[in-house]
Protein backbone atom coordinates (compact mmCIF):
# COMPACT_ATOMS: atom_id res chain seq x y z
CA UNK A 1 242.81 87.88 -133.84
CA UNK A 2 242.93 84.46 -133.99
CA UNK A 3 240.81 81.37 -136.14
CA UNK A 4 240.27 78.72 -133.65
CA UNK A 5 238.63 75.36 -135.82
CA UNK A 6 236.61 73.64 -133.29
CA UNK A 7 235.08 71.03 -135.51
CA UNK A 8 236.44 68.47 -137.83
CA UNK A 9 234.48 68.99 -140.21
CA UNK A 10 236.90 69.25 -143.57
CA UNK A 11 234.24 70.63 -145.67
CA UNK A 12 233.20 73.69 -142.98
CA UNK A 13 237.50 73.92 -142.53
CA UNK A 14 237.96 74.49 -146.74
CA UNK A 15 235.26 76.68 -146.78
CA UNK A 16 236.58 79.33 -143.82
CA UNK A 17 240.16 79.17 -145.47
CA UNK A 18 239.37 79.42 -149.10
CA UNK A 19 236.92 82.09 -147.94
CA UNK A 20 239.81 83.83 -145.92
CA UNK A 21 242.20 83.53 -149.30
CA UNK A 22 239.12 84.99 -151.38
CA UNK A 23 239.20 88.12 -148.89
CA UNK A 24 242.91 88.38 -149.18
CA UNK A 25 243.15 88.12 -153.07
CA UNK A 26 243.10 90.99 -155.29
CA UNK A 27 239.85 91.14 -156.14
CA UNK A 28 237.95 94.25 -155.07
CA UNK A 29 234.74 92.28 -154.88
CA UNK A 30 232.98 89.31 -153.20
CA UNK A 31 230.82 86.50 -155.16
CA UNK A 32 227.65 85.78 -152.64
CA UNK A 33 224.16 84.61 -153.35
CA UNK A 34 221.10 85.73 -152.57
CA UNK A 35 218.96 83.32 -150.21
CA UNK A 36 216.30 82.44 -152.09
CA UNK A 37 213.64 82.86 -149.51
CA UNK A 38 211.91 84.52 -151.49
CA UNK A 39 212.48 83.14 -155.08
CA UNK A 40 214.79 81.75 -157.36
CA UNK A 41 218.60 82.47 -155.46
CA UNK A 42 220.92 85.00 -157.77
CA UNK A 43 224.46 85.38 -157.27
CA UNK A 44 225.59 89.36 -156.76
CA UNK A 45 229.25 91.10 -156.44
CA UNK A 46 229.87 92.70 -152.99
CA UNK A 47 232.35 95.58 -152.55
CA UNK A 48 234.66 94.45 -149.79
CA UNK A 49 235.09 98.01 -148.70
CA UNK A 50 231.24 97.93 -147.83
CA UNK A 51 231.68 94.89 -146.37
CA UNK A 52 234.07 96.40 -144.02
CA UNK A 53 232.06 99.21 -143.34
CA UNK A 54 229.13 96.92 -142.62
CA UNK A 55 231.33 95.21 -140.12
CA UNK A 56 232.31 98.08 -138.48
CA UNK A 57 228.66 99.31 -138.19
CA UNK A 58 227.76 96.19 -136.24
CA UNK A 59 230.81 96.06 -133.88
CA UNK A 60 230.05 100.05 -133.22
CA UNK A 61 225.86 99.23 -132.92
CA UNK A 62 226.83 96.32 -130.41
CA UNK A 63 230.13 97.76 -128.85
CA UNK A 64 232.29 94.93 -129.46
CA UNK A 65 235.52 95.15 -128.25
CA UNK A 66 238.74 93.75 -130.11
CA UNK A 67 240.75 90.26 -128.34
CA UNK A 68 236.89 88.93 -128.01
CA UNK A 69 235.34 85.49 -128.89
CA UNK A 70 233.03 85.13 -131.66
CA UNK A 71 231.21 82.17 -132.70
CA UNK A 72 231.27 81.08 -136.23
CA UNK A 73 228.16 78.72 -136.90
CA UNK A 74 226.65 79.63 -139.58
CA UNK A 75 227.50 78.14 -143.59
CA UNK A 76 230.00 80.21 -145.22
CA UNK A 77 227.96 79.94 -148.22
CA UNK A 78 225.53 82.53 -146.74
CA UNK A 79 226.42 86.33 -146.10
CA UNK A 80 225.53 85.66 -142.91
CA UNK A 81 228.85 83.38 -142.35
CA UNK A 82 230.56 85.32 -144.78
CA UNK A 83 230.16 88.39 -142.20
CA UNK A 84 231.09 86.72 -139.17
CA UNK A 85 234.67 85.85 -140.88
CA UNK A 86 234.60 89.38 -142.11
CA UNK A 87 233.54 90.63 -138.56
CA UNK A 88 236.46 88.85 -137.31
CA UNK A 89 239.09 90.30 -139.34
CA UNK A 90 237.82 93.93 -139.08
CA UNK A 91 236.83 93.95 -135.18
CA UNK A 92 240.26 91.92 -134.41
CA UNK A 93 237.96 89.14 -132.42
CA UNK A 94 239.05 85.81 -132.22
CA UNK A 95 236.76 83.83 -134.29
CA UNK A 96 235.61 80.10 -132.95
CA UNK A 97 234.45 77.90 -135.92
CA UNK A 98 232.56 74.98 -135.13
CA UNK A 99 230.42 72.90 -137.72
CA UNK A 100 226.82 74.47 -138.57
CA UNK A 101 224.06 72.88 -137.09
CA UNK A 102 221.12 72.80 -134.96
CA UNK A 103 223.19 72.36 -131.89
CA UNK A 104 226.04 74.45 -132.48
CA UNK A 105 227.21 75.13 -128.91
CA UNK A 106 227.67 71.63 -128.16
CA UNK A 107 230.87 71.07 -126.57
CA UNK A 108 232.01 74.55 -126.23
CA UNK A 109 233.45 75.69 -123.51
CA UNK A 110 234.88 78.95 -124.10
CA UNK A 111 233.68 82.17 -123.27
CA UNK A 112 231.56 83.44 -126.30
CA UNK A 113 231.53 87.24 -126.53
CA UNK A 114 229.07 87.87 -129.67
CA UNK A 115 227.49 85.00 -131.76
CA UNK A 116 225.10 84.98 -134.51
CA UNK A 117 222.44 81.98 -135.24
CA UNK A 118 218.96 81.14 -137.20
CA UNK A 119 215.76 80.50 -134.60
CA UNK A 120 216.07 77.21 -135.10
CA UNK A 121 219.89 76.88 -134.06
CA UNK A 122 218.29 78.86 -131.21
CA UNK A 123 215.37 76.92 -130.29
CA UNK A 124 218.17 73.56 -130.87
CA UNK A 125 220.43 75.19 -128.25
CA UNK A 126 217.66 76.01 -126.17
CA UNK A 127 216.25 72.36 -126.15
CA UNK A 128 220.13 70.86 -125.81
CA UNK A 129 220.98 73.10 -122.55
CA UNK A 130 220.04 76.48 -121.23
CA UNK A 131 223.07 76.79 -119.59
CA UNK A 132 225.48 76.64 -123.28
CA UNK A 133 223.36 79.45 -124.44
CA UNK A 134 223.49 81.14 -121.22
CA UNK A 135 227.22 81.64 -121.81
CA UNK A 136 227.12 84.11 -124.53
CA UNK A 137 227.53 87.60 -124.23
CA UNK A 138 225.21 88.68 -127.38
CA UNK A 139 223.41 87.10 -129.37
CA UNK A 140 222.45 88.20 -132.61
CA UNK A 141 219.33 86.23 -134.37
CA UNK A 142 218.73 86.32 -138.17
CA UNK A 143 217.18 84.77 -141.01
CA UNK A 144 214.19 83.95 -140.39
CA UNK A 145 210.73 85.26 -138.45
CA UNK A 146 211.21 84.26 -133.91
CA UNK A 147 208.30 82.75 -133.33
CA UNK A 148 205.86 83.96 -130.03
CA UNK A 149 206.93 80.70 -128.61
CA UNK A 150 210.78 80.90 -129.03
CA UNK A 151 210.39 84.57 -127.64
CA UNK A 152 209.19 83.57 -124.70
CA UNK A 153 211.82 81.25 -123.92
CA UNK A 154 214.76 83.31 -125.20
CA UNK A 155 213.20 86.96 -123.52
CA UNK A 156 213.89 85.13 -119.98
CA UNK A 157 217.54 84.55 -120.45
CA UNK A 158 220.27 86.89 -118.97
CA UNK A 159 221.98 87.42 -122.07
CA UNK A 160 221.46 90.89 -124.87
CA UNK A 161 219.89 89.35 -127.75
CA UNK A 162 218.87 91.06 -131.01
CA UNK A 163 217.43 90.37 -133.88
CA UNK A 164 218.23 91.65 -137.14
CA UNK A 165 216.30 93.30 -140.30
CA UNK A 166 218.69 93.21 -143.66
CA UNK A 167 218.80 91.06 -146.73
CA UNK A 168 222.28 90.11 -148.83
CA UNK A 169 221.39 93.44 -150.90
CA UNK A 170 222.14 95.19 -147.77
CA UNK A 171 225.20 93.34 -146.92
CA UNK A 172 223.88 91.46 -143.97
CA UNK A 173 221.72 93.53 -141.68
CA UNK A 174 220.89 97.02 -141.64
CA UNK A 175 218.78 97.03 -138.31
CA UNK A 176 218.31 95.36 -135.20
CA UNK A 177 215.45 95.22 -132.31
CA UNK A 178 216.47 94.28 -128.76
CA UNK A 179 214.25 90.95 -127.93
CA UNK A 180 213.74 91.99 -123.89
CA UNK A 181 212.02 94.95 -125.34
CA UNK A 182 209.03 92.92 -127.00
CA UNK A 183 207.87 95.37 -129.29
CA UNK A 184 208.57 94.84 -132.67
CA UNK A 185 210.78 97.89 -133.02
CA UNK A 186 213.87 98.10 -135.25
CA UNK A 187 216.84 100.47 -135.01
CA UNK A 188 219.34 101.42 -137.90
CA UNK A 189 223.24 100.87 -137.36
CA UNK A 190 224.93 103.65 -137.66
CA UNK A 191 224.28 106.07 -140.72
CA UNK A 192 221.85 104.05 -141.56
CA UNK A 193 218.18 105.72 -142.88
CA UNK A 194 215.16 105.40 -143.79
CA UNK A 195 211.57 106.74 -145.39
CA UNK A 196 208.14 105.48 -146.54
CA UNK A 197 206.84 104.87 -150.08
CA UNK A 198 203.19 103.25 -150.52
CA UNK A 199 203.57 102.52 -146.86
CA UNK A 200 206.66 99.89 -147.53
CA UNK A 201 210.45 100.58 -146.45
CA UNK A 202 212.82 102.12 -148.24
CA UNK A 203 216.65 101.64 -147.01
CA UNK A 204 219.12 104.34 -147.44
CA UNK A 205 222.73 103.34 -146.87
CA UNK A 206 224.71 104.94 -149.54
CA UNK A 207 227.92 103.81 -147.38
CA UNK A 208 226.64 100.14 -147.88
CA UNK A 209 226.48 101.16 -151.58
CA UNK A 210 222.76 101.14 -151.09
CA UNK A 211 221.12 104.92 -152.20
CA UNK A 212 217.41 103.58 -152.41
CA UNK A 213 216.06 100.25 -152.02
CA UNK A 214 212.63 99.57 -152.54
CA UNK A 215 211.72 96.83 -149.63
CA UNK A 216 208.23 95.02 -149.65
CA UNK A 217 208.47 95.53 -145.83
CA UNK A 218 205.30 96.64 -144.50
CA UNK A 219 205.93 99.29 -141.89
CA UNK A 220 205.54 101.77 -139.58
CA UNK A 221 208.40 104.56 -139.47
CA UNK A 222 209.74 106.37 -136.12
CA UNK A 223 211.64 109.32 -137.72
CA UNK A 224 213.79 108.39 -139.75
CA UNK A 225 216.08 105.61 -138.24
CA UNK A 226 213.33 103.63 -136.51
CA UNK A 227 210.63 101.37 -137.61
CA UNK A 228 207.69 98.66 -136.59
CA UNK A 229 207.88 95.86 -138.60
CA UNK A 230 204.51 94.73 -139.64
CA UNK A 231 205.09 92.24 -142.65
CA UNK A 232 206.24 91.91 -145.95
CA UNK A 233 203.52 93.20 -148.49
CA UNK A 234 204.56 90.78 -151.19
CA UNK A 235 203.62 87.78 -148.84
CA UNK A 236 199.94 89.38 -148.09
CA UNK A 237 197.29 86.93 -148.82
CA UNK A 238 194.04 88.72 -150.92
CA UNK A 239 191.33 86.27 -150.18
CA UNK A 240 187.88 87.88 -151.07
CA UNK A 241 189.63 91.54 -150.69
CA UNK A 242 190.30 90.91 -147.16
CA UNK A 243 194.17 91.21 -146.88
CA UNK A 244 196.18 88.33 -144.87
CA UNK A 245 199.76 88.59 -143.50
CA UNK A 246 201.03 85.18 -142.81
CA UNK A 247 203.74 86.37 -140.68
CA UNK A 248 201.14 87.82 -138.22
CA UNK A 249 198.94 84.38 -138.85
CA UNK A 250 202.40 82.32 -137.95
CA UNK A 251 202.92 84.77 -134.78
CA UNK A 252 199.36 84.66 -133.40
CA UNK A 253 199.31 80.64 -133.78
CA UNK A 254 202.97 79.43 -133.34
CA UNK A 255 202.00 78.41 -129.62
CA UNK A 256 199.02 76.04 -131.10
CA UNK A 257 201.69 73.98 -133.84
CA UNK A 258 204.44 71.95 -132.09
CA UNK A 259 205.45 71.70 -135.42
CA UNK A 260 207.96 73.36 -138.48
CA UNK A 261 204.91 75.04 -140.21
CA UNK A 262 204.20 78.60 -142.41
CA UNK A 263 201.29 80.17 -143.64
CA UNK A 264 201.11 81.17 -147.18
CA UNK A 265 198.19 81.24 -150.02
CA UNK A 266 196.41 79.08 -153.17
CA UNK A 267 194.73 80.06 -156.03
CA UNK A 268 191.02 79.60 -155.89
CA UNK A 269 188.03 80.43 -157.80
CA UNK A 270 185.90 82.19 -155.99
CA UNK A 271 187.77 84.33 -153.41
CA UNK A 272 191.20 84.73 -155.85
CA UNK A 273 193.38 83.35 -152.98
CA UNK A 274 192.72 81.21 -150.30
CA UNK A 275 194.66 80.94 -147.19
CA UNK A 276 196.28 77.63 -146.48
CA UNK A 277 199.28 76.56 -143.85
CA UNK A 278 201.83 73.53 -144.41
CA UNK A 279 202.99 71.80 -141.70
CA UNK A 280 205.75 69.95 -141.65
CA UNK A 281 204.69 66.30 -139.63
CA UNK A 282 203.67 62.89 -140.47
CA UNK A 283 200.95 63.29 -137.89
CA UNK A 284 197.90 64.23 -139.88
CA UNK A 285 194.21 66.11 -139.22
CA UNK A 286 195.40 67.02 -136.02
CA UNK A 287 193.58 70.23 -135.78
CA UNK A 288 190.35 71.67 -136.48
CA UNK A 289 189.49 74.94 -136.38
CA UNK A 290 188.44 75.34 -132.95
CA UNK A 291 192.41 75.52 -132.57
CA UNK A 292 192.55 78.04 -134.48
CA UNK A 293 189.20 80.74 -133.48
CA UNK A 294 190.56 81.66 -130.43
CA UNK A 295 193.98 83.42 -131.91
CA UNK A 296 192.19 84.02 -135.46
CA UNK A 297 189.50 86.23 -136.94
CA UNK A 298 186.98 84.58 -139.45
CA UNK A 299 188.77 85.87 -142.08
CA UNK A 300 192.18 84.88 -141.06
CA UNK A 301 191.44 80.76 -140.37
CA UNK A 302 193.24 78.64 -142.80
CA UNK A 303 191.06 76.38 -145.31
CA UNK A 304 193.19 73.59 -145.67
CA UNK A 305 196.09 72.26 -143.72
CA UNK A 306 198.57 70.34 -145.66
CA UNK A 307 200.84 67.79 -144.36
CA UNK A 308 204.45 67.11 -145.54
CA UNK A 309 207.15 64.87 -143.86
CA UNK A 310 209.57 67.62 -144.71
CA UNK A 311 209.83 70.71 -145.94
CA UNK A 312 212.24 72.12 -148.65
CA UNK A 313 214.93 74.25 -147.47
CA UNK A 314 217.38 76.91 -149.18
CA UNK A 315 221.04 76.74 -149.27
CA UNK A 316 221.12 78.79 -146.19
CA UNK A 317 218.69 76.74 -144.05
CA UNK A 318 215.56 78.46 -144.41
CA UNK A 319 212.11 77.08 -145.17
CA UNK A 320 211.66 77.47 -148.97
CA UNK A 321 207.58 77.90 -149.47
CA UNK A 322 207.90 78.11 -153.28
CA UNK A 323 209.64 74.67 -153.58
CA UNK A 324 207.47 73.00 -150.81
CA UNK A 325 203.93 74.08 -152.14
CA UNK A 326 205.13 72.69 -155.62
CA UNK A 327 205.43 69.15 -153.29
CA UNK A 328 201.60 69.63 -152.30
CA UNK A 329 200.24 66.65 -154.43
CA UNK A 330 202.33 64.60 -152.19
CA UNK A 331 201.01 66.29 -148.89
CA UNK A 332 198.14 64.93 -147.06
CA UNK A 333 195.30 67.30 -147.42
CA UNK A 334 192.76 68.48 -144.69
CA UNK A 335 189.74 70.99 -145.64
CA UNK A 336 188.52 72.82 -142.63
């Protein structure tokens, strides 16, 4: 196993090795935080023996083989990057840190056996050169929702690429779906289980140091290590009593928007909750809703559109919709 620092980057070089020196210490726990993507982030204490069971789980699930090259590209502030040093250590691979961003296999030339990256590291690789991404092994995609459009680009590419189901509660992720297979299917690791209550996940990985969590993952369960990922019941929109799921909204329109955008509700006084999207562009009224009938039901089409020049972000890189709808009086507003 070998660290090989392929950035210059002194901030993403003290992070690795005082993450490294945290692993090594005496401590039989890990400080992380949470992501925030769906409120207010929370730091939590991580076992490192589940940790190293969670590593081994993935190198097992994706039969990686010790002396490989991983790619390191994500912030070590996130228990994403945390993982892939962890990974490293556990699966002997020889880990390849370069400087997280939206291009992160720029200037690579190795070999890279197993990477992990966000969609839009993804769809940044994509739109750099084909050929960069091309030369990974497997490719494991996390952290946020792939849009229709970036699965249409990455399914054509001769590389395994999965993505992956799992919060920081779960130490990193807990399932995976293989992309060429387009249905939104999800398969546990190893020893990894799970049931139904009030039609929303429930993880079992007492290994993980997980007995029973309660997810807000709307699903549909194929025995007991299997699942159909629907959406997450704690986004779903009641406008009028008709139920919304703005990840299936995103999905069904992501080809229309050339932009950064997410669906998500308002308060209003007559239907309880009306469905709005933010975009994030300076360009604004750009669509009407003619844009929008073809891919939505009646029910489903947006009544206002806001504008932002940017969006808020987490920590980790994700869009933050709390913080950015707070930002709306500074959006430019269109009613459809």
């Amino acid at each position: 196993m070998r660290f090989i620092f392929k950035t210059k980057d002194q901030k993403t070089i003290d992070g690795v090795n005082e993450f490294i020196d945290e692993w090594n210490n005496d401590s039989l726990t890990i400080s992380t935080q949470t992501s925030g993507s769906t409120g207010k982030p929370k730091n939590i204490s991580i076992l490192k023996e589940h940790m190293i069971v969670s590593a081994k789980m993935t190198g097992s699930f994706l039969a990686l083989s010790s002396n490989q090259n991983a790619l390191m590209c994500l912030p070590i502030s996130s228990i994403g990057g945390k993982m892939m040093v962890i990974r490293a250590i556990v699966l002997d691979l020889n880990l390849i840190v370069v400087h997280p961003s939206k291009k992160p296999l720029e200037y690579l030339i190795e070999k890279i056996h197993f990477a992990a990256m966000t969609p839009m590291q993804v769809e940044g690789s994509l739109n750099s050169s084909r050929t960069e991404i091309e030369n990974i092994k497997t490719l494991i995609i996390g952290g946020g929702v792939i849009s229709a459009e970036l699965e249409k680009k990455i399914i054509e590419l001769p590389i395994s690429i999965f993505q992956t189901f799992g919060m920081t509660e779960t130490i990193s992720h807990v399932a995976m779906r293989n992309v060429s297979e387009r249905e939104m299917m999800y398969e546990a690791l190893p020893n990894i289980h799970f049931s139904i209550q009030d039609a929303l996940l429930v993880i079992h990985a007492p290994q993980l140091g997980v007995e029973r969590l309660q997810t807000n993952d709307i699903v549909k369960l194929i025995g007991d290590s299997k699942f159909i990922w629907f959406g997450r019941n704690d986004h779903a929109i009641n406008s009028g009593g008709i139920k919304i799921h703005p990840e299936e909204i995103e999905e069904k329109i992501s080809s229309v928007i050339p932009f950064k955008f997410f669906s998500t509700s308002l308060k209003d006084n007559e239907l309880g909750e009306k469905h709005v999207l933010f975009i994030e562009s300076k360009e604004i009224n750009r669509f009407n809703k003619n844009d929008f009938s073809k891919f939505l039901s009646r029910y489903e089409l947006p009544k206002e559109i806001y504008y932002i020049g940017e969006f808020t972000y987490t920590h980790s890189g994700k869009i933050d919709p709390i913080e950015t709808k707070k930002r709306r009086s500074d959006a430019q507003k269109q009613v459809l």
